[in-house]
C-alpha atoms as a PDB file:
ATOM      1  CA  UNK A   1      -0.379   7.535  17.394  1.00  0.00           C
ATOM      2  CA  UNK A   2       0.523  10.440  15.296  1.00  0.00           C
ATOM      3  CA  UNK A   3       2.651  11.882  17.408  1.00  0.00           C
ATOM      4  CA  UNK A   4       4.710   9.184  17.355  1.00  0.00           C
ATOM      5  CA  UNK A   5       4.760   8.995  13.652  1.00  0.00           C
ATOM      6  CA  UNK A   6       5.869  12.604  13.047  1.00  0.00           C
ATOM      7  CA  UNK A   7       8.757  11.574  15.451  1.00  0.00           C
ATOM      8  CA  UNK A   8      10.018   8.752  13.082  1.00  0.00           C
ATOM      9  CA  UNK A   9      13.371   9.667  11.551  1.00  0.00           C
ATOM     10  CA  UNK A  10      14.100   9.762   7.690  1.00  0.00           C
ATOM     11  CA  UNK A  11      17.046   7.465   8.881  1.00  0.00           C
ATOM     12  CA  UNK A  12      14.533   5.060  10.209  1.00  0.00           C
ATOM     13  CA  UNK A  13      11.772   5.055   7.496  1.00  0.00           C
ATOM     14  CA  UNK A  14      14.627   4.661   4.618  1.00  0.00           C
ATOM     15  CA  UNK A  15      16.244   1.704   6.603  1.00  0.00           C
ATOM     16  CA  UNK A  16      12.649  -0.046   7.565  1.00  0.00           C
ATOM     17  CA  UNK A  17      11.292   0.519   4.547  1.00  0.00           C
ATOM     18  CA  UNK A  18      13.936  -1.142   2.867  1.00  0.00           C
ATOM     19  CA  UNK A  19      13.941  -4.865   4.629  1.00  0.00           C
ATOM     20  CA  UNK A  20      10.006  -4.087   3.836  1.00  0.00           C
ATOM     21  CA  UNK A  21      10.460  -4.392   0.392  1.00  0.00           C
ATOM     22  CA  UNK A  22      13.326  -6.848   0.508  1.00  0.00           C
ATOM     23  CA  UNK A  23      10.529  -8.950   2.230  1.00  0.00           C
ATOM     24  CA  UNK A  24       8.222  -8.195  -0.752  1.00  0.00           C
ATOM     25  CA  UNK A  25      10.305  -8.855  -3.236  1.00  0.00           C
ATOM     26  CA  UNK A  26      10.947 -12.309  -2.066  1.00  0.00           C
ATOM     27  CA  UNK A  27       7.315 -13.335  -1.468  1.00  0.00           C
ATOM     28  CA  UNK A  28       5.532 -15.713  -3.574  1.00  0.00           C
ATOM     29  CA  UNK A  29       3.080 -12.765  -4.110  1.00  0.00           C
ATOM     30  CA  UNK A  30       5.922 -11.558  -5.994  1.00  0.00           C
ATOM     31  CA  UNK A  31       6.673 -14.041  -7.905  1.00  0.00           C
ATOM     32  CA  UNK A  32       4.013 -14.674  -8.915  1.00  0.00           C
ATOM     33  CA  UNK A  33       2.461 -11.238  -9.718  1.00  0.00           C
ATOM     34  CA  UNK A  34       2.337  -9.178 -13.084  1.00  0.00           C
ATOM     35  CA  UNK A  35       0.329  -6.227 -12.048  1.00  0.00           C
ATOM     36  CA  UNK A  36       1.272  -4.689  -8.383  1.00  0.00           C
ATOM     37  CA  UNK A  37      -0.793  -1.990  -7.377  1.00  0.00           C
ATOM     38  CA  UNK A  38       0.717   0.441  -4.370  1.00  0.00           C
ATOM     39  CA  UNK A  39       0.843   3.461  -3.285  1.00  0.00           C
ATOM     40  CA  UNK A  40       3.384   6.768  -3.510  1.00  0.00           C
ATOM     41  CA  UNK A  41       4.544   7.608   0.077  1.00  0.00           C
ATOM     42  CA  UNK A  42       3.559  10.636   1.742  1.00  0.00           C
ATOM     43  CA  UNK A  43       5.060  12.122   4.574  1.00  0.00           C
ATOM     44  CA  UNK A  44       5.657   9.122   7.269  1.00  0.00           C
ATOM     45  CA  UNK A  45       4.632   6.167   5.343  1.00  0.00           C
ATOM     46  CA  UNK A  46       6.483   3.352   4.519  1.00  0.00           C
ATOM     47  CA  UNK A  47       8.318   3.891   1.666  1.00  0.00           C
ATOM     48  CA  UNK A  48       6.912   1.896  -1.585  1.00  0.00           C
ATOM     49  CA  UNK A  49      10.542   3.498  -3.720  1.00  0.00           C
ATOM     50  CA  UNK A  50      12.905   0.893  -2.978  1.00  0.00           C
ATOM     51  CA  UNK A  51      10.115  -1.414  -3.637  1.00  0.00           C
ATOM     52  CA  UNK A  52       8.773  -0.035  -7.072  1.00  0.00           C
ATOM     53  CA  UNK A  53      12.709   0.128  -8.357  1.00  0.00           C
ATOM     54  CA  UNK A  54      12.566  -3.466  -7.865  1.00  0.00           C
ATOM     55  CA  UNK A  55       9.508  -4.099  -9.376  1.00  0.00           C
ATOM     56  CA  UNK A  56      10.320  -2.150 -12.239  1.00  0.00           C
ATOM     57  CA  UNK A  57      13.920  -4.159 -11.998  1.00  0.00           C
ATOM     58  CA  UNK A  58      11.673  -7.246 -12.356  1.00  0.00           C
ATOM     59  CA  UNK A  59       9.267  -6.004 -15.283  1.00  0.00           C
ATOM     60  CA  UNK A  60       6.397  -5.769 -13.417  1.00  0.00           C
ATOM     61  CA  UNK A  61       3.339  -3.571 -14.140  1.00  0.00           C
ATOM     62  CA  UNK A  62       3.358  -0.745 -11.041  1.00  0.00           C
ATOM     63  CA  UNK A  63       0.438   1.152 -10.612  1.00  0.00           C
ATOM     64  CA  UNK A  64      -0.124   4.385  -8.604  1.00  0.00           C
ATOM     65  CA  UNK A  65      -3.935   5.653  -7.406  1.00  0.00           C
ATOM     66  CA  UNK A  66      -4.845   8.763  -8.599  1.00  0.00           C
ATOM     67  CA  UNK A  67      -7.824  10.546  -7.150  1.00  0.00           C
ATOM     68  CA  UNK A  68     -10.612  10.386  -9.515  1.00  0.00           C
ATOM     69  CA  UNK A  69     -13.215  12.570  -6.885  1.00  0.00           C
ATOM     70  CA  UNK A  70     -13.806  13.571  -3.328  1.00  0.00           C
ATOM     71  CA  UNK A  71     -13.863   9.695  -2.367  1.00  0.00           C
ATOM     72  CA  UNK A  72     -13.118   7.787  -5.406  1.00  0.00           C
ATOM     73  CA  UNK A  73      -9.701   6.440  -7.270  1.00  0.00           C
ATOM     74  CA  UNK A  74      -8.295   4.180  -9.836  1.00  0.00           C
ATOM     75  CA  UNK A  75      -5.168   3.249 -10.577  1.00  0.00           C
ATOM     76  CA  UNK A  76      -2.764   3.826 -13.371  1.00  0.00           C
ATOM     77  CA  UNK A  77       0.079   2.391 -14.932  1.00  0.00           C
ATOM     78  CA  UNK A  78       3.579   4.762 -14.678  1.00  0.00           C
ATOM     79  CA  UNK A  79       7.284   3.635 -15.857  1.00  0.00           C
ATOM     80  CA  UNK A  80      10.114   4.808 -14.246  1.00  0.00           C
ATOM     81  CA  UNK A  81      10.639   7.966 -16.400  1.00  0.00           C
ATOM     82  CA  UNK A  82       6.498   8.866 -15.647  1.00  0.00           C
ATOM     83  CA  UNK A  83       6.314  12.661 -14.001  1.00  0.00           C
ATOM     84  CA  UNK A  84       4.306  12.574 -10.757  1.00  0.00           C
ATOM     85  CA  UNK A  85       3.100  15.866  -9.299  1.00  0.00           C
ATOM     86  CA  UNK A  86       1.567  17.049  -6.045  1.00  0.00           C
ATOM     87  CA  UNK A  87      -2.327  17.703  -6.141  1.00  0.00           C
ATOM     88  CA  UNK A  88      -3.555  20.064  -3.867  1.00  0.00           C
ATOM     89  CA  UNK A  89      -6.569  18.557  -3.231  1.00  0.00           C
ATOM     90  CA  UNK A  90      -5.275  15.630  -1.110  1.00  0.00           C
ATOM     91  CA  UNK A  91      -2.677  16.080   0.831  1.00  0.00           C
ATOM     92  CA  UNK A  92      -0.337  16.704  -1.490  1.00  0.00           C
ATOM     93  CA  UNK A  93      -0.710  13.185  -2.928  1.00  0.00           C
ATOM     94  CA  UNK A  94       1.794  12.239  -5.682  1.00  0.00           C
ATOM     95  CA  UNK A  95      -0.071  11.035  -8.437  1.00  0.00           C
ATOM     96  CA  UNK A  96       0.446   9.901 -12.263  1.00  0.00           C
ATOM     97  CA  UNK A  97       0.658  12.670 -14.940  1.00  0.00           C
ATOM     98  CA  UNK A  98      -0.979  11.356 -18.198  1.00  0.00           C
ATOM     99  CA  UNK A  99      -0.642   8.006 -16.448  1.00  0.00           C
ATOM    100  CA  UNK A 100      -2.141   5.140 -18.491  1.00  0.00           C
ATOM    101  CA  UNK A 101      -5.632   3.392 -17.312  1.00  0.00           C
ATOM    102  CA  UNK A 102      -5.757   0.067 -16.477  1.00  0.00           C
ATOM    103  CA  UNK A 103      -7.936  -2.458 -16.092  1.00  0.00           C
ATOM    104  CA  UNK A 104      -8.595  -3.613 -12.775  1.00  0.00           C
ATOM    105  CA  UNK A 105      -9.332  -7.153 -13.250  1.00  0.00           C
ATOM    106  CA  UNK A 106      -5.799  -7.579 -14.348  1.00  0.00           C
ATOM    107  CA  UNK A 107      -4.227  -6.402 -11.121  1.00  0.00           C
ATOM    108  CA  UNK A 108      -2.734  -9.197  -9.393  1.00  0.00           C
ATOM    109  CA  UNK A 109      -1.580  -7.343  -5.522  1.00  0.00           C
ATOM    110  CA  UNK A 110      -2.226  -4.706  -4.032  1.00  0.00           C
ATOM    111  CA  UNK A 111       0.190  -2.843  -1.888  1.00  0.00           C
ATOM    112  CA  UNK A 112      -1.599  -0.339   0.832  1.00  0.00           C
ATOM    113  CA  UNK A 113      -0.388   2.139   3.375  1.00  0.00           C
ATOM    114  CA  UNK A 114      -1.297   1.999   7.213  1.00  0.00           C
ATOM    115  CA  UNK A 115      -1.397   4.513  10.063  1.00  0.00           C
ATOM    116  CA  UNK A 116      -2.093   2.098  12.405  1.00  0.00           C
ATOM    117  CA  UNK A 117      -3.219  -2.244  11.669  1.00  0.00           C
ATOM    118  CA  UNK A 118      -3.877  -5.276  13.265  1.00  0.00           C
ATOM    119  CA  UNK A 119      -3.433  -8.570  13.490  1.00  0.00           C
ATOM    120  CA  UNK A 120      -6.662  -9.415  11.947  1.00  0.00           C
ATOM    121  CA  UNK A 121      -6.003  -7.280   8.742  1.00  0.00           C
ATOM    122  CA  UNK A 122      -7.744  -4.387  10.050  1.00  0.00           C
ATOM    123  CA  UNK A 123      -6.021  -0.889   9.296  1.00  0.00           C
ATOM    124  CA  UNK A 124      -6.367   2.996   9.468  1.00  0.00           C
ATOM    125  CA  UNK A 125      -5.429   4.937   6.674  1.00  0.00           C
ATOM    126  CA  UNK A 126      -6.010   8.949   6.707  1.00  0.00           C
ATOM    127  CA  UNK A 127      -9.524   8.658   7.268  1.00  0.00           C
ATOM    128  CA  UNK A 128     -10.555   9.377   3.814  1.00  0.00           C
ATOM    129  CA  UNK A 129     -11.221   5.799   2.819  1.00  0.00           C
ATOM    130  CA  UNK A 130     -10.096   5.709  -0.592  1.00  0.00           C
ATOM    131  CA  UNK A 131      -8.934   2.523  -0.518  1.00  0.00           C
ATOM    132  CA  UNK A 132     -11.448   1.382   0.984  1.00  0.00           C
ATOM    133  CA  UNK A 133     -14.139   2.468  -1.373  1.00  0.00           C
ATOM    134  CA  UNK A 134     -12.088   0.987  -3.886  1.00  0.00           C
ATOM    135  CA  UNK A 135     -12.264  -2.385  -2.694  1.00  0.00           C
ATOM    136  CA  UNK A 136     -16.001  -2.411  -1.999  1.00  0.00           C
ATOM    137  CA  UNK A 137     -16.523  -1.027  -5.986  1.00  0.00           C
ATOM    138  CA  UNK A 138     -14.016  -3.634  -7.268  1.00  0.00           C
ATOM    139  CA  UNK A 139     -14.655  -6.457  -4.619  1.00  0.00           C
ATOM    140  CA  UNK A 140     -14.869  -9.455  -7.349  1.00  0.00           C
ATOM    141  CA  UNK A 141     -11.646  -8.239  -8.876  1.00  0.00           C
ATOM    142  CA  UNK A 142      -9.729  -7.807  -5.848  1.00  0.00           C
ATOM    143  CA  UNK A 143      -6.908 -10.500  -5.688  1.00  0.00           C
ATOM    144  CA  UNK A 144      -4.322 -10.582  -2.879  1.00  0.00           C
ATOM    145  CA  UNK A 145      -4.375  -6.721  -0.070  1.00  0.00           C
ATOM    146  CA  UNK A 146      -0.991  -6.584   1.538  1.00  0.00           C
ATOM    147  CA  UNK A 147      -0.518  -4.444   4.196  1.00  0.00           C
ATOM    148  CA  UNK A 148       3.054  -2.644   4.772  1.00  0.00           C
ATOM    149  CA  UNK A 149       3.574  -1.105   8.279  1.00  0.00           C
ATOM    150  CA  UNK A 150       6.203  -0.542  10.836  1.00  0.00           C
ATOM    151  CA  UNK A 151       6.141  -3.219  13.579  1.00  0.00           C
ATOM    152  CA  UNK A 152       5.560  -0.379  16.343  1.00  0.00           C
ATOM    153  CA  UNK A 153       2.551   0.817  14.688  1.00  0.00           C
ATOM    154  CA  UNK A 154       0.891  -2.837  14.703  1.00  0.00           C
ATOM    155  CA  UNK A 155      -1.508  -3.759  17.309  1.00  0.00           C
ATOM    156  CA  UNK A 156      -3.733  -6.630  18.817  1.00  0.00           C
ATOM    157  CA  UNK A 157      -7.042  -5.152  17.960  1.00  0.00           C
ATOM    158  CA  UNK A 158      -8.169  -1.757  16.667  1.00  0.00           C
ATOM    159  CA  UNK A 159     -11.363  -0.273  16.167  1.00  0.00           C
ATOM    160  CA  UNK A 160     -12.401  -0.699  12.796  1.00  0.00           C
ATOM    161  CA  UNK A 161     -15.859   0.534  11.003  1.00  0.00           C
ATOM    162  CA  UNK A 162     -18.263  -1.670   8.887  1.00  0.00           C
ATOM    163  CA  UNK A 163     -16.963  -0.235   5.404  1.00  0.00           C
ATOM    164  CA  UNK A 164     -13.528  -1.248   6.270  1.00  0.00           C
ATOM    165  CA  UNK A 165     -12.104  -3.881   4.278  1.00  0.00           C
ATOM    166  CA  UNK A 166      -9.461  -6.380   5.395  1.00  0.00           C
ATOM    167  CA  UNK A 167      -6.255  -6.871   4.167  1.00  0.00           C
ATOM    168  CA  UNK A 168      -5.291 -10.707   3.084  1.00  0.00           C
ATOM    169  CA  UNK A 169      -1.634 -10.004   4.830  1.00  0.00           C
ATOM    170  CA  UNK A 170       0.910  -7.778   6.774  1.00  0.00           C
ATOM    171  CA  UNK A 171       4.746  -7.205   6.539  1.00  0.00           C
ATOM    172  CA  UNK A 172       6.321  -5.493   8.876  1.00  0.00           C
ATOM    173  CA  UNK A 173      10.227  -5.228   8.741  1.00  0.00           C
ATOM    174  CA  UNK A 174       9.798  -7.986  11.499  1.00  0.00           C
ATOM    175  CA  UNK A 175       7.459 -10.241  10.743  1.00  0.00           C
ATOM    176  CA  UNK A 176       5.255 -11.285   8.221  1.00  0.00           C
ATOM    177  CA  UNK A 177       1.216 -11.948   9.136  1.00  0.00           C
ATOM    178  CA  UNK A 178      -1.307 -14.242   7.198  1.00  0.00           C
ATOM    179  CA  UNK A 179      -4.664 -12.656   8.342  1.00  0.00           C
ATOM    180  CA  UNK A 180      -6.862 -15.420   7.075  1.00  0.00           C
ATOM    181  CA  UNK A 181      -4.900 -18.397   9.193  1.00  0.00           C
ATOM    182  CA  UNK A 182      -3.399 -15.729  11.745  1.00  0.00           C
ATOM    183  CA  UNK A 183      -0.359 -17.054  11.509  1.00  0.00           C
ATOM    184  CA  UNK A 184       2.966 -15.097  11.890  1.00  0.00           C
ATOM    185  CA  UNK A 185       6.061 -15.794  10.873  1.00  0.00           C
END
């Protein structure tokens, strides 16, 4: 599986990633949101850029995690002139720098990366569960998860552990999956 990431062009991630957030950006999710929460890419990801320049385009609140501890983050509001920086400690993450706090119960989606997903709104991340953990701490003020993937990397089942949560939903630059009914379209 990671092989075949780190064999995924720059050509192809820019191109995918932009009918992903073309597909975003016309969801009722969208529409109807104030506060999106996603995620920076890093290295192989889907790409969240075009899709936070159209957020931004549409006055929305984007937020960014930042890594609060070895297993902990929260996320904070940036604009589009907000510095991010690398942090050693994770990967190289991009993260805010003197990013603003926000409340959580005020964030209406939540955008999250995949390695690998299924059907059933069961994903791998890196391993290091931040997200995750997130979602258990803030379960009650979770609204909508939205997972963004490429097709290829979508399966029919994967292994999953008990502290994984499920997202609500996947795009893919293909299709888009309602976990809770199953239903593709």
């Amino acid at each position: 599986m990671v092989a075949r990431r780190k064999r995924l062009s720059r050509g192809f991630i820019e191109y995918t990633s932009r009918i992903i957030a073309d597909k975003l950006i016309q969801s009722e999710q969208f529409k109807k949101a104030k506060a999106i929460a996603c995620y920076y890419p890093l290295g192989k990801e889907v790409s969240t850029v075009p899709f936070i320049g159209e957020c931004f385009k549409a006055n929305k609140t984007v937020l960014i995690p930042r890594v609060t501890d070895g297993t902990n983050m929260v996320f904070e509001k940036i604009s589009p002139k907000l510095e991010l920086k690398s942090t050693p400690g994770y990967c190289f993450l991009k993260e805010p720098v003197n990013g603003e706090s926000f409340d959580p119960d005020k964030i209406d989606w939540y955008i999250v990366p995949a390695i690998s997903g299924d059907f059933q709104g069961n994903r791998i991340g890196k391993g290091y569960g931040f997200f995750d953990n997130y979602f258990a701490k803030h379960n009650h003020k979770v609204n909508a998860i939205t997972m963004i993937i490429f097709d290829d990397f979508l399966f029919n089942r994967i292994n999953k552990e008990d502290s994984d949560v499920p997202v609500d939903n996947i795009f893919t630059e293909r299709k888009i999956i309602d976990c809770k009914k199953f239903k593709i379209t």
